[in-house]
PDB file of N, CA and C in Angstrom:
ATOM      1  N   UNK A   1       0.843  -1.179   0.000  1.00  0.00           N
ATOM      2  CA  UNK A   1       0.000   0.000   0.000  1.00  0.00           C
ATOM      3  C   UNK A   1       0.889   1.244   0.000  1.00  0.00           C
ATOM      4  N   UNK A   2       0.734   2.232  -1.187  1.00  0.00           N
ATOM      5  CA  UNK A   2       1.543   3.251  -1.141  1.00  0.00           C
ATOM      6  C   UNK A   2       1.083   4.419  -0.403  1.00  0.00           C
ATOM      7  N   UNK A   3       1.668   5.291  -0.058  1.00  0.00           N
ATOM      8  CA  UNK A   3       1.862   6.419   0.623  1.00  0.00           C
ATOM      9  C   UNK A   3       1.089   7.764  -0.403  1.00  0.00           C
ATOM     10  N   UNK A   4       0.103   8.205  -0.619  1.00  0.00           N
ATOM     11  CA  UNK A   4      -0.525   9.726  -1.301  1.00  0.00           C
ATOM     12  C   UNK A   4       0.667  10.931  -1.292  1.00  0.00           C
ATOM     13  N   UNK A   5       0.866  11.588  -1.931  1.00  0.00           N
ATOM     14  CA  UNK A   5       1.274  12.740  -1.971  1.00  0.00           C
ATOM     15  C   UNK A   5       0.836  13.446  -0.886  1.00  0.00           C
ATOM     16  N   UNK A   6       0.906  14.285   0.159  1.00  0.00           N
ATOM     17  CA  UNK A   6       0.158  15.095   0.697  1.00  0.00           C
ATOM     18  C   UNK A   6      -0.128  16.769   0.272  1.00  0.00           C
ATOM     19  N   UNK A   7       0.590  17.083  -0.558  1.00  0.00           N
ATOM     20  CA  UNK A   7       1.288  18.368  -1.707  1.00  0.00           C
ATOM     21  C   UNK A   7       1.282  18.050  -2.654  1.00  0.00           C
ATOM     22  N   UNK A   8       1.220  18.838  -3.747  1.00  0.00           N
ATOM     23  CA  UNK A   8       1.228  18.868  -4.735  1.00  0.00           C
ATOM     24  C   UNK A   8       2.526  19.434  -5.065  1.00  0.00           C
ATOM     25  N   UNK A   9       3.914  18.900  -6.155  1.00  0.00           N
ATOM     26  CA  UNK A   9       4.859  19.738  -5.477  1.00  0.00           C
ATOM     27  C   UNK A   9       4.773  20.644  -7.579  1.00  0.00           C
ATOM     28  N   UNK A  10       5.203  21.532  -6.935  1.00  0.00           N
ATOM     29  CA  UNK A  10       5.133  22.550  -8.630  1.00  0.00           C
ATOM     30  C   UNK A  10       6.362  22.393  -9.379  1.00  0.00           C
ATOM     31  N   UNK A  11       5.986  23.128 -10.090  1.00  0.00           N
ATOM     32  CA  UNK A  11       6.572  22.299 -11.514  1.00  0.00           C
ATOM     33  C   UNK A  11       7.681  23.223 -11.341  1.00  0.00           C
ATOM     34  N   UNK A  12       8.173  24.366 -10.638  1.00  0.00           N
ATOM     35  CA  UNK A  12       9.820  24.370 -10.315  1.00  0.00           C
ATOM     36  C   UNK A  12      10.457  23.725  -9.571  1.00  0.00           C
ATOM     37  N   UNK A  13      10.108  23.377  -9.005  1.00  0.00           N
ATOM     38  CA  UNK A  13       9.979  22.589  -7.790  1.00  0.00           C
ATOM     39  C   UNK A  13      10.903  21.223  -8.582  1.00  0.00           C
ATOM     40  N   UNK A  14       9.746  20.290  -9.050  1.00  0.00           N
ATOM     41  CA  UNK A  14       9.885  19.552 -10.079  1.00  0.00           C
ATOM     42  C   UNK A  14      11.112  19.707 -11.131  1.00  0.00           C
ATOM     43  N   UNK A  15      11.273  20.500 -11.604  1.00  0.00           N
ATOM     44  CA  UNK A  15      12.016  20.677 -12.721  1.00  0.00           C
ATOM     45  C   UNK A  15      13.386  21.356 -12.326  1.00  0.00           C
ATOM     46  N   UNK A  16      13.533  21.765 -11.023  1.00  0.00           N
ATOM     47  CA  UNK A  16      15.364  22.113 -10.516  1.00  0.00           C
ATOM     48  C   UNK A  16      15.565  20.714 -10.537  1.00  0.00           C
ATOM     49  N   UNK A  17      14.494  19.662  -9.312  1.00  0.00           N
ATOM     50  CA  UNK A  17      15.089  18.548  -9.326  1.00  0.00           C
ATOM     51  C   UNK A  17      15.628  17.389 -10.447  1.00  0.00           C
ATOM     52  N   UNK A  18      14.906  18.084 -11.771  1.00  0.00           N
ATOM     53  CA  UNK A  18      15.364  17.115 -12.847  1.00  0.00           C
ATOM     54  C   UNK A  18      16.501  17.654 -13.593  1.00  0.00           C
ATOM     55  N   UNK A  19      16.628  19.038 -13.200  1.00  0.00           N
ATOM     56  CA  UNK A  19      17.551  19.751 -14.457  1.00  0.00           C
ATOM     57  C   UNK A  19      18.822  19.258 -13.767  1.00  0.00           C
ATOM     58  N   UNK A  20      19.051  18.134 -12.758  1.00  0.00           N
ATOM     59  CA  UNK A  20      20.901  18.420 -12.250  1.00  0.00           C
ATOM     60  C   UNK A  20      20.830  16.972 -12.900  1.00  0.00           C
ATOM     61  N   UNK A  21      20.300  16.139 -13.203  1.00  0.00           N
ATOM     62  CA  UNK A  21      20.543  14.742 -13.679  1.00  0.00           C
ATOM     63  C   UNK A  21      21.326  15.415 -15.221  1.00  0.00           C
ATOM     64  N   UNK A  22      20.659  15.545 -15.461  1.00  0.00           N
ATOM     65  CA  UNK A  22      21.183  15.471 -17.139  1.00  0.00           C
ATOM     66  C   UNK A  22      22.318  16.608 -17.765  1.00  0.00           C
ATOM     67  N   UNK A  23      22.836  17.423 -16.320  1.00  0.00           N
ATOM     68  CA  UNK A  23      24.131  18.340 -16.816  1.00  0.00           C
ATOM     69  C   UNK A  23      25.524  17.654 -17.891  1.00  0.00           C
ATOM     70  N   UNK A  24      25.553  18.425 -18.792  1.00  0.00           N
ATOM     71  CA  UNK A  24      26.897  17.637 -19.651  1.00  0.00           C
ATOM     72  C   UNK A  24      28.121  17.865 -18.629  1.00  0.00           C
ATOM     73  N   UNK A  25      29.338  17.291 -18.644  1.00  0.00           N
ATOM     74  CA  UNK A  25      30.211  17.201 -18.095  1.00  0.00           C
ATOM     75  C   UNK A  25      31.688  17.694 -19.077  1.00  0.00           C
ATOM     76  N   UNK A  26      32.284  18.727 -18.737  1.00  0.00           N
ATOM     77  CA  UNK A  26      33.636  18.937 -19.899  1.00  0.00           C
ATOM     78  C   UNK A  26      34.464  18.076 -20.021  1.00  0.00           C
ATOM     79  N   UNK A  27      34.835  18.512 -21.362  1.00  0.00           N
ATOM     80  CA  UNK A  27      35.737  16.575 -21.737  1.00  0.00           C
ATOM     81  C   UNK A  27      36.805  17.013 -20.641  1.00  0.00           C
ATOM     82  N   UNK A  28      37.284  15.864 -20.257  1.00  0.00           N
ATOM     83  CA  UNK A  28      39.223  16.171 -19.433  1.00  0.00           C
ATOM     84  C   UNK A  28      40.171  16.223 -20.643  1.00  0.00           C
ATOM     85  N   UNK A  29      41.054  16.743 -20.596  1.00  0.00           N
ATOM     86  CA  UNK A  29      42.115  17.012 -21.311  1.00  0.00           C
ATOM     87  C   UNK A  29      43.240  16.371 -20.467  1.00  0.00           C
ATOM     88  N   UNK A  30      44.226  15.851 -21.451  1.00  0.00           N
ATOM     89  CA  UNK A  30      45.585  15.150 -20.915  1.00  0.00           C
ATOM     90  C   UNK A  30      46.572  16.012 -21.981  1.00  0.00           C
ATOM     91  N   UNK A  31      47.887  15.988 -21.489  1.00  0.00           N
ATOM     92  CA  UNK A  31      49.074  16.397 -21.825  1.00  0.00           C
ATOM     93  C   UNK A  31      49.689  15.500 -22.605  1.00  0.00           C
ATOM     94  N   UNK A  32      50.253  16.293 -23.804  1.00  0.00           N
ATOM     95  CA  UNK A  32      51.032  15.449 -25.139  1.00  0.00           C
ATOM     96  C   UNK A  32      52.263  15.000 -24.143  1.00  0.00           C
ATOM     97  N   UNK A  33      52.730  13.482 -24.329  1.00  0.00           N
ATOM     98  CA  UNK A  33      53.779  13.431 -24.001  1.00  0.00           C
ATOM     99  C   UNK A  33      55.088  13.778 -24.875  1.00  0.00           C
ATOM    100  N   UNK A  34      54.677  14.236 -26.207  1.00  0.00           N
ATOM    101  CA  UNK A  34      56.169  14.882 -27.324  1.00  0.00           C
ATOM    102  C   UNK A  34      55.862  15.859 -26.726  1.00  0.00           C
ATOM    103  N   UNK A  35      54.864  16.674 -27.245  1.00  0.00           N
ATOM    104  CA  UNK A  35      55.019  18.438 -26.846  1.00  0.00           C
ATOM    105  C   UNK A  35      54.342  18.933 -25.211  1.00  0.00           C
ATOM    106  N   UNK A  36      53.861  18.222 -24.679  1.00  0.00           N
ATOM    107  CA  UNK A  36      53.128  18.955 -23.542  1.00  0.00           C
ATOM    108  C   UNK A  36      52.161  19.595 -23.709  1.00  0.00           C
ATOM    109  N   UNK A  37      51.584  19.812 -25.350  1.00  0.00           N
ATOM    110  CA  UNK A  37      50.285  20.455 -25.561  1.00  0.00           C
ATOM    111  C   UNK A  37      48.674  20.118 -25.107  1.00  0.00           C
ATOM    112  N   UNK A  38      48.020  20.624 -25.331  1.00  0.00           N
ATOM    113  CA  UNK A  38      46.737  19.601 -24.018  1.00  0.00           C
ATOM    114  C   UNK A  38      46.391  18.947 -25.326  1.00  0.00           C
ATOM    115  N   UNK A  39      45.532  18.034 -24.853  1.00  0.00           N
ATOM    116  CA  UNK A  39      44.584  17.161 -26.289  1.00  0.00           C
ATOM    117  C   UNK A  39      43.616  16.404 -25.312  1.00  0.00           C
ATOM    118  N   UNK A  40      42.669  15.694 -25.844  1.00  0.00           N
ATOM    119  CA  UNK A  40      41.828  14.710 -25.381  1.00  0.00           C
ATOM    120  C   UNK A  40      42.575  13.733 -25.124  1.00  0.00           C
ATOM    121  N   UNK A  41      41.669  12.742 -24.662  1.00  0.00           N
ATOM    122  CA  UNK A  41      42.603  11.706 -24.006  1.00  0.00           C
ATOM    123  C   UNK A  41      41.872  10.155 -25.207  1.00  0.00           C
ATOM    124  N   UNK A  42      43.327   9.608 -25.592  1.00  0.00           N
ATOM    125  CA  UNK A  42      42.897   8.505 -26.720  1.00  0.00           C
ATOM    126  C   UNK A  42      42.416   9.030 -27.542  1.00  0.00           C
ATOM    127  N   UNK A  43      43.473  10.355 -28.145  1.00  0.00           N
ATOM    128  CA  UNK A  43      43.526  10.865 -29.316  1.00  0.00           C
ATOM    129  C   UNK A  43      44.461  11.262 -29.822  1.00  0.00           C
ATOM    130  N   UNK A  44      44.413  11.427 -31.146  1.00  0.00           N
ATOM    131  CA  UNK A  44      46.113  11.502 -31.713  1.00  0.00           C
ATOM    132  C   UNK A  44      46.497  13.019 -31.190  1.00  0.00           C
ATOM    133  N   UNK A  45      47.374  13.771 -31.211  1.00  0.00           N
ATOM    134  CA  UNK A  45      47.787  15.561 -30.621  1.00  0.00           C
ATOM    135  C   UNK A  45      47.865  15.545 -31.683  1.00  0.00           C
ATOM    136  N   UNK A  46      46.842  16.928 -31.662  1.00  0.00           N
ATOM    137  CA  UNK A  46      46.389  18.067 -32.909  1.00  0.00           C
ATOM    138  C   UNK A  46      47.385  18.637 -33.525  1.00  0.00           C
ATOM    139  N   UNK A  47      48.495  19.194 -32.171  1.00  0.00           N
ATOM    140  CA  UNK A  47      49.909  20.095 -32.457  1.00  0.00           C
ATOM    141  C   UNK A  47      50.798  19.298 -32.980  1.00  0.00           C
ATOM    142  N   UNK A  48      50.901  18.045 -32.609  1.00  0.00           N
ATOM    143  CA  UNK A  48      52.380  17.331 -33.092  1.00  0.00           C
ATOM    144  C   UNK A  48      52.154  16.605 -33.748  1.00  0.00           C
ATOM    145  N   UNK A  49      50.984  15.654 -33.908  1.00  0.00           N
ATOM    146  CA  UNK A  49      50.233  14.239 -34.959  1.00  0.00           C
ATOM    147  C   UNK A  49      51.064  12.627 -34.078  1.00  0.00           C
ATOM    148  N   UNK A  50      51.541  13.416 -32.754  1.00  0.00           N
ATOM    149  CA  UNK A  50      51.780  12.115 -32.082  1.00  0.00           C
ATOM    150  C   UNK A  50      50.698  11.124 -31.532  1.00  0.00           C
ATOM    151  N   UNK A  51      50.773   9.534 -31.304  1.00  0.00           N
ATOM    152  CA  UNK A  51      49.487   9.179 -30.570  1.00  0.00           C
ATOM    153  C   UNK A  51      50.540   7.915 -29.765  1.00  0.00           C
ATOM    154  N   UNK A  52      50.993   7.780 -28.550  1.00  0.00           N
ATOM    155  CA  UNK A  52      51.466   6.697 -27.540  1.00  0.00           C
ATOM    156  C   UNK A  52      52.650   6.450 -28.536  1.00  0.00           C
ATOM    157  N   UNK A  53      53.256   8.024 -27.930  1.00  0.00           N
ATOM    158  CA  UNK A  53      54.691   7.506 -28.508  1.00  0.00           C
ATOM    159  C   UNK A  53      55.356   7.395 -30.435  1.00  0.00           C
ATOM    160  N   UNK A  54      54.301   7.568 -30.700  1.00  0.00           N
ATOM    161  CA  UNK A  54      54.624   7.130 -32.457  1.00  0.00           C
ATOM    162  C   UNK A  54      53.845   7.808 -33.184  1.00  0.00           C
ATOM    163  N   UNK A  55      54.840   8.448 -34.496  1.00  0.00           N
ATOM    164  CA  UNK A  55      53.754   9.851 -35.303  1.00  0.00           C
ATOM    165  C   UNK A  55      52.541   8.931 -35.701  1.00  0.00           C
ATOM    166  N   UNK A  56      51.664   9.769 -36.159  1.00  0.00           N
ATOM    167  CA  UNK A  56      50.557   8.875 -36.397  1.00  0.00           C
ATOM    168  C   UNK A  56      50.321   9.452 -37.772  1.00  0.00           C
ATOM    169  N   UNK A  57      50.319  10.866 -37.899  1.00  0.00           N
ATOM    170  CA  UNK A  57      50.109  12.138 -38.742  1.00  0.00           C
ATOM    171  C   UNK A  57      51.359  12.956 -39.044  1.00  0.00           C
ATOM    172  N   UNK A  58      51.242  13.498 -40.098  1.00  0.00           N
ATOM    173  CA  UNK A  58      52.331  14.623 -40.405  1.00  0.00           C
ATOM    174  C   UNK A  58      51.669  16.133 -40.212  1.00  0.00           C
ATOM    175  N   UNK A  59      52.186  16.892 -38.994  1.00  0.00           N
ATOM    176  CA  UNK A  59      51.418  17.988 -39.259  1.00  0.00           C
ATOM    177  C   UNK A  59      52.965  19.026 -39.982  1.00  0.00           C
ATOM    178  N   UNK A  60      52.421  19.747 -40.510  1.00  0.00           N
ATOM    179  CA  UNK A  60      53.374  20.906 -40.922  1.00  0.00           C
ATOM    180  C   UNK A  60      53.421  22.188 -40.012  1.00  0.00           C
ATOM    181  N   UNK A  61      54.596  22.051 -39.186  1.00  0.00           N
ATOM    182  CA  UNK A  61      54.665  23.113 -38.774  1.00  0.00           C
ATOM    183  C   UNK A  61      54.828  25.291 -39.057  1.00  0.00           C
TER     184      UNK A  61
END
């Protein structure tokens, strides 16, 4: 046997409590180990075209 509402709760009320579930989160960034430049993480570096140690890409400096 469930429990009634005793309130009615309003729809801000309602809707702060839903708006914190679904916040996006910023990607993390990791440090190139050739250059020290930031990049995503398990991605090749934008600045150097390194990926774990070994070119992957040729960028032109």
């Amino acid at each position: 046997m469930g429990i009634a509402p005793k309130r009615r709760i309003s729809k801000a009320r309602r809707d702060k409590r839903r708006a914190s579930v679904w916040k996006l989160e910023a990607p993390s960034f990791s440090k190139c180990t050739q250059c020290g430049e930031l990049k995503l993480s398990h991605r090749v570096c934008p600045s150097c075209g390194f990926y774990n140690g070994k070119e992957v890409i040729k960028v032109e400096q």
